[in-house]
Every structure is written in C-alpha cells, then in structure tokens.
Protein backbone atom coordinates (compact mmCIF):
# COMPACT_ATOMS: atom_id res chain seq x y z
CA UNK A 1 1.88 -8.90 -1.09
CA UNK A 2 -1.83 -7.98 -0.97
CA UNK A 3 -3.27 -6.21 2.20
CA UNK A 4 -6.41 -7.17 3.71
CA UNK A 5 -8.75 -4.78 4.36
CA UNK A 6 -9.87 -6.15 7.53
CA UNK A 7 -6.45 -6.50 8.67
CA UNK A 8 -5.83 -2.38 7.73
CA UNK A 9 -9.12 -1.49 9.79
CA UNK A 10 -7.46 -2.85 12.89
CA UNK A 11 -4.23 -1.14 12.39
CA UNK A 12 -3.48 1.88 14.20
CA UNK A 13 -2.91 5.27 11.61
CA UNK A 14 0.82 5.06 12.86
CA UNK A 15 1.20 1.69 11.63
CA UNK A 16 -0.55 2.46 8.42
CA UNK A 17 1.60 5.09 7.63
CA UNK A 18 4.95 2.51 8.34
CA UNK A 19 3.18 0.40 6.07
CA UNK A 20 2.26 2.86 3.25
CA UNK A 21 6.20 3.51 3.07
CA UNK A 22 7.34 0.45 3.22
CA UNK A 23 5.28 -0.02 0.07
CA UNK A 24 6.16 2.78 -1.66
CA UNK A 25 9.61 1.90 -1.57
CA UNK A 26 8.31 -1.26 -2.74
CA UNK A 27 6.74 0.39 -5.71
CA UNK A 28 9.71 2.63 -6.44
CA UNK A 29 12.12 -0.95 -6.65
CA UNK A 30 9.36 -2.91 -8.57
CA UNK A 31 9.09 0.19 -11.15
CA UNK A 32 13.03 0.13 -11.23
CA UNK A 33 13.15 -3.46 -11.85
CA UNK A 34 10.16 -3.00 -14.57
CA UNK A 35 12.11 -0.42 -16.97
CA UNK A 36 15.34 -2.45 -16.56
CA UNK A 37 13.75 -5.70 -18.12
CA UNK A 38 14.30 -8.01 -14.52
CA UNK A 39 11.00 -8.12 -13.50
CA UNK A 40 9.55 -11.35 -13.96
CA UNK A 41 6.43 -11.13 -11.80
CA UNK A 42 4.33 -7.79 -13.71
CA UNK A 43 1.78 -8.63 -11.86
CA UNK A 44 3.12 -7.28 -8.82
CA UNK A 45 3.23 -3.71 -9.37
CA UNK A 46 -0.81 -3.82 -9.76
CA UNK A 47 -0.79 -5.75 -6.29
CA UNK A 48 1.25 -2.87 -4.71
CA UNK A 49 -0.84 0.05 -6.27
CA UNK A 50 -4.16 -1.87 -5.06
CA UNK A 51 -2.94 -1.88 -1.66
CA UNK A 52 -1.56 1.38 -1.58
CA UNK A 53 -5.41 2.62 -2.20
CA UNK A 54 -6.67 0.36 0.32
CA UNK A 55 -4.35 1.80 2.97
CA UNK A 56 -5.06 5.41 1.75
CA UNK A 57 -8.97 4.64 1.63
CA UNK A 58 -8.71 3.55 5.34
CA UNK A 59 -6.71 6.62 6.56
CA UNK A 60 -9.56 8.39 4.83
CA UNK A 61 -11.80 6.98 6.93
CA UNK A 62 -10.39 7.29 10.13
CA UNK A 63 -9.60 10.31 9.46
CA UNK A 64 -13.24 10.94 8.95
CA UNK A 65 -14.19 9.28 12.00
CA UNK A 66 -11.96 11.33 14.11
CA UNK A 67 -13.42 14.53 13.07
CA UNK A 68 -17.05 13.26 13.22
C-alpha cells in the first residue's frame, strides 16, 4: 500500500498518527511473516518503510509550520 504524499499533506496530524500505527502493525506482521518463510510479496516491507518516512517527514513539517 503506498501513500501519496499529496494525499498525507491534506491529512490532519490526528489522522496521520492513526495511519502511522496502522502501518506499523503492518510492518510488525509483514516482518513476522518474512522470518517465518510465508511472505511471498518481499517487496512489501520496502513499500511500508517508504511510507512510514513519508508520514513522519510530513508530521515534521507541520510540526514546523505550527511553531513558525
């Protein structure tokens, strides 16, 4: 599931945090599923940690923005 960026910007922080769970959980079951040989899709796990940053990059910013 890859994450837009321009899609992120529009979310509020409360939803980015939801979301930023929701895919760490996802992470947590994809490494499971990695180190117990059922994984078929590897390619997956790099898709979650990309979109992980991009939802951390954006909190950055607005965080940023709401200080300036």
């Amino acid at each position: 599931m890859i994450l837009k960026a321009k899609k992120l910007i529009e979310m509020t922080v409360e939803e980015l945090n939801v979301e930023l769970n929701s895919l760490y959980t996802n992470l947590f079951d994809v490494k499971m599923a990695l180190h117990s040989r059922k994984l078929e899709n590897i390619s997956s796990l790099r898709e979650l940690k990309k979109s992980i940053a991009r939802i951390k990059t954006i909190l950055k910013q607005k965080e940023a923005n709401a200080n300036a």
